[in-house]
C-alpha atoms as a PDB file:
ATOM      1  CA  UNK A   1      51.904 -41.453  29.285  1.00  0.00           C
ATOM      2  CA  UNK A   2      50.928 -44.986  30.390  1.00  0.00           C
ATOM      3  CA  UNK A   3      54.155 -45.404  32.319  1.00  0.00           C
ATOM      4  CA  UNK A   4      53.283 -42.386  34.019  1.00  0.00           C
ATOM      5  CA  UNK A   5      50.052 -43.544  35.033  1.00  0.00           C
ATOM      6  CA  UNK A   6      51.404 -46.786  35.962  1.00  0.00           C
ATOM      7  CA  UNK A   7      54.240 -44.800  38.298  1.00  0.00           C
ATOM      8  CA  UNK A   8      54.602 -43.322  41.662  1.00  0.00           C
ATOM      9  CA  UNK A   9      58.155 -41.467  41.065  1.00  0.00           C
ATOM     10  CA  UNK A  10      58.894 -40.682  37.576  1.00  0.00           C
ATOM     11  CA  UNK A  11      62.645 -40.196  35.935  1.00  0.00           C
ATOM     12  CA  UNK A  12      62.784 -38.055  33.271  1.00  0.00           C
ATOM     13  CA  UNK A  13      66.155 -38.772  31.744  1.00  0.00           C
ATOM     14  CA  UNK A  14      67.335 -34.842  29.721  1.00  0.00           C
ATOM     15  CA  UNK A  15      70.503 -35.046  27.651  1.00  0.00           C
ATOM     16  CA  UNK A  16      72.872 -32.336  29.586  1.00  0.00           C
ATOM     17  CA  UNK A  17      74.316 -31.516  26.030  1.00  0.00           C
ATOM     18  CA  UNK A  18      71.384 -30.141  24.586  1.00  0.00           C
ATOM     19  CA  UNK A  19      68.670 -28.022  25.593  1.00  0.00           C
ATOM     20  CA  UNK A  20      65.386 -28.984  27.184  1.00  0.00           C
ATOM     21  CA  UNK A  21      62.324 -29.747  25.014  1.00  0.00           C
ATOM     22  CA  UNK A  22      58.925 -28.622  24.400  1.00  0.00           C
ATOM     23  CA  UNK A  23      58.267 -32.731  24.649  1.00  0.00           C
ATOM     24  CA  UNK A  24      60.214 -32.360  28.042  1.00  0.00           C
ATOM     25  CA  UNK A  25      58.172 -29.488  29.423  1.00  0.00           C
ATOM     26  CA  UNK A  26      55.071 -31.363  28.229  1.00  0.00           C
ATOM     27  CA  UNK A  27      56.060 -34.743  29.649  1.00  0.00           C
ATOM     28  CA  UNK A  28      56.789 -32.938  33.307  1.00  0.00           C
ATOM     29  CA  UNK A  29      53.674 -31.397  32.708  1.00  0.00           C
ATOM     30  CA  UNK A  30      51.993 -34.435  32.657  1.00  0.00           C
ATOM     31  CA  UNK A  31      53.545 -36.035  35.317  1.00  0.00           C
ATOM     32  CA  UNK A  32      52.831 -33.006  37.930  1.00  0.00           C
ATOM     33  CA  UNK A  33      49.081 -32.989  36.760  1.00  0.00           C
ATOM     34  CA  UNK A  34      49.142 -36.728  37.602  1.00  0.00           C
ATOM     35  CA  UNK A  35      50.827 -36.162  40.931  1.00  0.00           C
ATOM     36  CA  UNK A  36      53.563 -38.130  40.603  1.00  0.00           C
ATOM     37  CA  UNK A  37      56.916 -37.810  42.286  1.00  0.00           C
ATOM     38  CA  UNK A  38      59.581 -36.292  39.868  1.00  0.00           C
ATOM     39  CA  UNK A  39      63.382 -36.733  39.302  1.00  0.00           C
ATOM     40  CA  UNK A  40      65.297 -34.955  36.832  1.00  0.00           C
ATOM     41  CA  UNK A  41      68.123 -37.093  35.430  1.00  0.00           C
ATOM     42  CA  UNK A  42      70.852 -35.073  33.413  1.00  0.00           C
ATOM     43  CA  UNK A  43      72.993 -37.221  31.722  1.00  0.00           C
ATOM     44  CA  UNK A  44      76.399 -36.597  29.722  1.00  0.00           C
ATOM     45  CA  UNK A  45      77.225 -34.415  33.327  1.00  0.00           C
ATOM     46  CA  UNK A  46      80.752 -35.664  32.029  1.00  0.00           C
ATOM     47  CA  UNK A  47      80.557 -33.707  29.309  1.00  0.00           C
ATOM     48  CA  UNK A  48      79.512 -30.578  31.400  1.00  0.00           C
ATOM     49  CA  UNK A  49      82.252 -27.584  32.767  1.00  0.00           C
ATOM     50  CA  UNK A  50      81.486 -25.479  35.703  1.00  0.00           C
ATOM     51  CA  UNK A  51      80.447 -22.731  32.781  1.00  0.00           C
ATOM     52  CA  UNK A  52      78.162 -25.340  31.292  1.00  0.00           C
ATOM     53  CA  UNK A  53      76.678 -26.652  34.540  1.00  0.00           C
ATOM     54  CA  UNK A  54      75.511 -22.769  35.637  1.00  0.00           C
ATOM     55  CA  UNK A  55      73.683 -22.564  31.791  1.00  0.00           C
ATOM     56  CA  UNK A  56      72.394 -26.189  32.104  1.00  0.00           C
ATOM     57  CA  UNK A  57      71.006 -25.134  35.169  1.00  0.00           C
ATOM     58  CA  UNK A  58      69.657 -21.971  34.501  1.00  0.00           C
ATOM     59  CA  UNK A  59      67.660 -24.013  31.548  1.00  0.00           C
ATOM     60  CA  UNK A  60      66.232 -26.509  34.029  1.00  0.00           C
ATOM     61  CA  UNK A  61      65.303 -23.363  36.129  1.00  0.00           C
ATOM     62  CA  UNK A  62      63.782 -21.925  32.937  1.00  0.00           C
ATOM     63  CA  UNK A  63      61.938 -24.332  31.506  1.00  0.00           C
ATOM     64  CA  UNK A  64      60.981 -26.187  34.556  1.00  0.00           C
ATOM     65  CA  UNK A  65      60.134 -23.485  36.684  1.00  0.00           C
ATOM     66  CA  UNK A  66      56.193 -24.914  37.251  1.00  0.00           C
ATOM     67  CA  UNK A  67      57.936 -27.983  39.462  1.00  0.00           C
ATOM     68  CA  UNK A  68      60.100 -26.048  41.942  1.00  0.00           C
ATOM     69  CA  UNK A  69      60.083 -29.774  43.790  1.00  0.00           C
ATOM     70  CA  UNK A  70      61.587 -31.750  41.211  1.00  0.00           C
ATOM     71  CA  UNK A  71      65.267 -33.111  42.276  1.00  0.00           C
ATOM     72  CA  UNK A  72      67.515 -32.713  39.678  1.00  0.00           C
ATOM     73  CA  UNK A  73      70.495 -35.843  39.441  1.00  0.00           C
ATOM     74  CA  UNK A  74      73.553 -35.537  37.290  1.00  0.00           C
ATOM     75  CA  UNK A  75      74.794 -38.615  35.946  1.00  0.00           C
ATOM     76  CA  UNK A  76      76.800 -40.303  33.204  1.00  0.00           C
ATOM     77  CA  UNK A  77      75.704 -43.353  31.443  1.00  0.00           C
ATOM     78  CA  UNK A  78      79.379 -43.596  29.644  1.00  0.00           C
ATOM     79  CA  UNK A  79      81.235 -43.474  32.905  1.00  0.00           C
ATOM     80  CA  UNK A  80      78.896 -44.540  35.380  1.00  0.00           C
ATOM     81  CA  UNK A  81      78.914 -41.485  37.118  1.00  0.00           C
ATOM     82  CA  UNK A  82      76.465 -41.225  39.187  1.00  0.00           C
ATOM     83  CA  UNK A  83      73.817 -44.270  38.488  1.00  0.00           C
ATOM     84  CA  UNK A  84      74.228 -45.806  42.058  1.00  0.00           C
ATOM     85  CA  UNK A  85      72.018 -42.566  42.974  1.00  0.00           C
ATOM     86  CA  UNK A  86      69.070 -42.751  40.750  1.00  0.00           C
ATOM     87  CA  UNK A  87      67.535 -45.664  42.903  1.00  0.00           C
ATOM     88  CA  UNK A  88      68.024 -44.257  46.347  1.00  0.00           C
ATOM     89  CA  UNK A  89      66.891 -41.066  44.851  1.00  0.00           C
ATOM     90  CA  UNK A  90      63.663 -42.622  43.982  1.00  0.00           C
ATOM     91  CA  UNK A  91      63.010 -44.476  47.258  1.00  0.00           C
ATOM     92  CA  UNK A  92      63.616 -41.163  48.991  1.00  0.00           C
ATOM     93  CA  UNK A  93      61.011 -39.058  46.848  1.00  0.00           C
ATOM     94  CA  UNK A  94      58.656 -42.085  47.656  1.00  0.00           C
ATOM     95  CA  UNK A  95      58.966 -41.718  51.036  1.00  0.00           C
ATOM     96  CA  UNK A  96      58.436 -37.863  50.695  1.00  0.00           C
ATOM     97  CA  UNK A  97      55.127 -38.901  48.986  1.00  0.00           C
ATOM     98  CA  UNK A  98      54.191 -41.030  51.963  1.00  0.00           C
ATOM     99  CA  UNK A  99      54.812 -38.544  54.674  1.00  0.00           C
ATOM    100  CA  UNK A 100      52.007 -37.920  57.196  1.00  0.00           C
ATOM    101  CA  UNK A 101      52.693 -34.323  59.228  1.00  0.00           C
ATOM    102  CA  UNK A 102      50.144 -34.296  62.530  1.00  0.00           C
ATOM    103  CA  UNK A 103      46.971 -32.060  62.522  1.00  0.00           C
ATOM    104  CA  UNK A 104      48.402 -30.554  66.061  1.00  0.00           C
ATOM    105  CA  UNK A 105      52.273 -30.239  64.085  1.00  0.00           C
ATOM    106  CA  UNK A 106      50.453 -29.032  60.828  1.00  0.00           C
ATOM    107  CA  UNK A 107      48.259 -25.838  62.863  1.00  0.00           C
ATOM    108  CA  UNK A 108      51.115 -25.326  65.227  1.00  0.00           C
ATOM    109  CA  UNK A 109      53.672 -24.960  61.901  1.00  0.00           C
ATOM    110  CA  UNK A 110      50.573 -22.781  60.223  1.00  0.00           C
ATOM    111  CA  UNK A 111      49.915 -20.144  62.837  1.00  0.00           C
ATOM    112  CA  UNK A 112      53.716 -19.363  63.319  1.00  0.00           C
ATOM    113  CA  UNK A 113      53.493 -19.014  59.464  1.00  0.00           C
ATOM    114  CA  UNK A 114      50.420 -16.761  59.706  1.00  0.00           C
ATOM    115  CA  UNK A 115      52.475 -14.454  62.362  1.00  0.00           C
ATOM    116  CA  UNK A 116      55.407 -14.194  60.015  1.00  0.00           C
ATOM    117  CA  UNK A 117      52.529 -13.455  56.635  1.00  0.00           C
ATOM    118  CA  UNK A 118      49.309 -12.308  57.152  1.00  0.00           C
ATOM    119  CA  UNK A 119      47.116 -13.681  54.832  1.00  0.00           C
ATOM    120  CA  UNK A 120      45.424 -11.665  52.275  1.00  0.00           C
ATOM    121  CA  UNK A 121      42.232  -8.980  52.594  1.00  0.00           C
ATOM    122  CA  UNK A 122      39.852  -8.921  49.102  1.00  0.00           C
ATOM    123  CA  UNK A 123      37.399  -5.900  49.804  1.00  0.00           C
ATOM    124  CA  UNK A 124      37.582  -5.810  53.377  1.00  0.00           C
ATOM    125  CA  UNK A 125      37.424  -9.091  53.952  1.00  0.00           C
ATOM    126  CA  UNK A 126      40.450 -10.936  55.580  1.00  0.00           C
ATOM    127  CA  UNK A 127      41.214 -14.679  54.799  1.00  0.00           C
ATOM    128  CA  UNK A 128      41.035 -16.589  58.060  1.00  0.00           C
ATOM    129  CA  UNK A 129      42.144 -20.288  58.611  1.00  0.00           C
ATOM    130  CA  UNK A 130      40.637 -21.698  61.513  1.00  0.00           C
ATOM    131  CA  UNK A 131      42.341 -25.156  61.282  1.00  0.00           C
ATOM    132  CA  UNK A 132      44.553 -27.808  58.485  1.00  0.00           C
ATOM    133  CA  UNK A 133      44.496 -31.287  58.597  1.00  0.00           C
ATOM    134  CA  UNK A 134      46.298 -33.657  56.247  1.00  0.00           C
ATOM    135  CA  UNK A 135      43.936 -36.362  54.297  1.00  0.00           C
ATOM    136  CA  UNK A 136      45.809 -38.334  52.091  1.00  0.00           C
ATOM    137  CA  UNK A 137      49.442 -39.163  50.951  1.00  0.00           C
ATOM    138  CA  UNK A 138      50.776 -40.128  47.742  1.00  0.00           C
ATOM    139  CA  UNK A 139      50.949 -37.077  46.843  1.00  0.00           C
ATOM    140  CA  UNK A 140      50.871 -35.241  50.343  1.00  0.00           C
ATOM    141  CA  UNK A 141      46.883 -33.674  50.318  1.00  0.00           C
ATOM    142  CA  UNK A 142      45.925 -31.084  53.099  1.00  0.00           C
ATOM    143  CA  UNK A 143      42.952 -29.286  53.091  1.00  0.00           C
ATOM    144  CA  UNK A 144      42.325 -26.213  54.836  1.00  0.00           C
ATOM    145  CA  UNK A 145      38.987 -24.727  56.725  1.00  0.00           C
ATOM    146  CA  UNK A 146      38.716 -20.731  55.829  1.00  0.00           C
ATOM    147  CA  UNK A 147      35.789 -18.589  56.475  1.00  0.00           C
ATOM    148  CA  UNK A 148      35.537 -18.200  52.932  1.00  0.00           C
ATOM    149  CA  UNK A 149      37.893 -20.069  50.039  1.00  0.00           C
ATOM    150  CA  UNK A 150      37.191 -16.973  47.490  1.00  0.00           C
ATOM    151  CA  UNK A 151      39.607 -15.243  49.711  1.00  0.00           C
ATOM    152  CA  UNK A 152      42.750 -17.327  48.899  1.00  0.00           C
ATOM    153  CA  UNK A 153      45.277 -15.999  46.354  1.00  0.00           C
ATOM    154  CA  UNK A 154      47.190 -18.199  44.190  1.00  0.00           C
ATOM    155  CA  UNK A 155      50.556 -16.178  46.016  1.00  0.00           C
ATOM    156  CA  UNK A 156      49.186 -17.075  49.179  1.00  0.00           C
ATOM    157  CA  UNK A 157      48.750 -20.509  48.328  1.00  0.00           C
ATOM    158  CA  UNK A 158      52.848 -20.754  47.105  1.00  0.00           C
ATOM    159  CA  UNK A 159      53.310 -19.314  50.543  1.00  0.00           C
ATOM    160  CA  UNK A 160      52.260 -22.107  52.566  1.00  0.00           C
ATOM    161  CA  UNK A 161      53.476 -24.686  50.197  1.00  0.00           C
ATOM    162  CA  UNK A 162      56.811 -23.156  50.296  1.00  0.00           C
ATOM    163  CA  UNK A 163      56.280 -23.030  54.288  1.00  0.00           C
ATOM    164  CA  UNK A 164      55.487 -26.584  54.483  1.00  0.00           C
ATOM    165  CA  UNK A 165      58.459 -27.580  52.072  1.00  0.00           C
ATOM    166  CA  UNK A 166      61.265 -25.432  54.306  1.00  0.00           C
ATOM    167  CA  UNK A 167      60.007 -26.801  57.866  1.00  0.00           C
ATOM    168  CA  UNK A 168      59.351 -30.702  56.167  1.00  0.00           C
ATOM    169  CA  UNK A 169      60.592 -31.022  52.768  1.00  0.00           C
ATOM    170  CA  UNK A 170      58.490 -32.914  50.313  1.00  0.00           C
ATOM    171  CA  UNK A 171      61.121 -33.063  47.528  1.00  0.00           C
ATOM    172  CA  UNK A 172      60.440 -34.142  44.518  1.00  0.00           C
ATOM    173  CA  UNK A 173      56.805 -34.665  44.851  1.00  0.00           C
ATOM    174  CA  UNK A 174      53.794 -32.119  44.299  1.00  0.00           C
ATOM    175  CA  UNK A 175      51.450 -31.132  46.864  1.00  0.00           C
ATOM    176  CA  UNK A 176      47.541 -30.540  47.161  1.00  0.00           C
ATOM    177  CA  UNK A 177      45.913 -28.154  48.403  1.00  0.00           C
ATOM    178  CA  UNK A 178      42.497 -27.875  49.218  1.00  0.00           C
ATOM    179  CA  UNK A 179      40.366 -24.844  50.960  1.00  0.00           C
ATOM    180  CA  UNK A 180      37.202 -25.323  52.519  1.00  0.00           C
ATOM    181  CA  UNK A 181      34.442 -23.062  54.073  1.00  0.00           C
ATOM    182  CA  UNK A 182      32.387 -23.441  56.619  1.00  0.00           C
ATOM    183  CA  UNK A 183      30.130 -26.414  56.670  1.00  0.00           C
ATOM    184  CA  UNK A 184      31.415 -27.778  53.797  1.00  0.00           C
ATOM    185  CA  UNK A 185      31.870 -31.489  53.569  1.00  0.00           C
END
């Protein structure tokens, strides 16, 4: 856990031939609630068949399902397979961490996605967003000005992260999101 602190992109190095952990889930855990970029590094892919490859997948899929970002890297320490990757990899989800998107890019991308999904209505009242602007990197944090933040559903919140991840890709690394009313500082 102190390497994690200490990191910007974490590797989390699974062994292809055997299922993931509990210890797995719970290190990835802890990595996503520190907002660190994350790689998934399968090893013994040598081992792996095309049959084996779908199941190893569908585990990742499984048991990772609460880091949709994650890249996933198959490699093989015996043969070498793959290794020249894992550092590249790295300096690319850093530089997804460090990516700034314009305010006038960032509104522009959210009211074509507001046309395409209109956003939720909780007793009558209809979630407006009057404007985004981006206020940090490392991880990627936007906050959003509604008329009232009690109004945003967790769904609708997956929405525009998965909007923002098709149009600009943040791979690898988690994003924050943070709704704000009216007059709030």
């Amino acid at each position: 856990f102190d390497a994690i602190d200490r990191a910007d992109v974490v590797l989390l190095v699974v062994d292809a031939s055997e299922p993931a952990t509990a210890q797995d889930t719970h290190i990835v855990g802890y990595a996503r609630d520190q907002c660190r970029g994350l790689i998934m590094v399968i090893n013994k892919s040598d081992l792996l068949e095309d049959v084996d490859m779908t199941k190893i997948n569908r585990n990742m899929a499984s048991r990772f399902k609460f880091v949709p970002y994650a890249r996933h890297l198959y490699v093989s320490a015996l043969t070498g397979d793959g290794l020249d990757s894992i550092i590249p990899a790295a300096f690319e989800v850093q530089a997804e961490r460090s990516r700034r998107i314009p305010t006038p890019e960032l509104n522009s991308l959210l009211r074509h996605a507001l046309a395409r999904h209109t956003p939720p209505s909780v007793a009558g009242r209809t979630l407006k967003i009057l404007y985004a602007t981006q206020v940090g990197i490392c991880p990627p944090e936007i906050v959003f000005f509604v008329n009232d933040p009690a109004l945003v559903h967790f769904s609708f919140k997956r929405f525009l992260e998965n909007r923002l991840r098709e149009v600009y890709g943040f791979a690898g690394t988690p994003l924050k999101f943070t709704f704000k009313g009216r007059g709030e500082k």
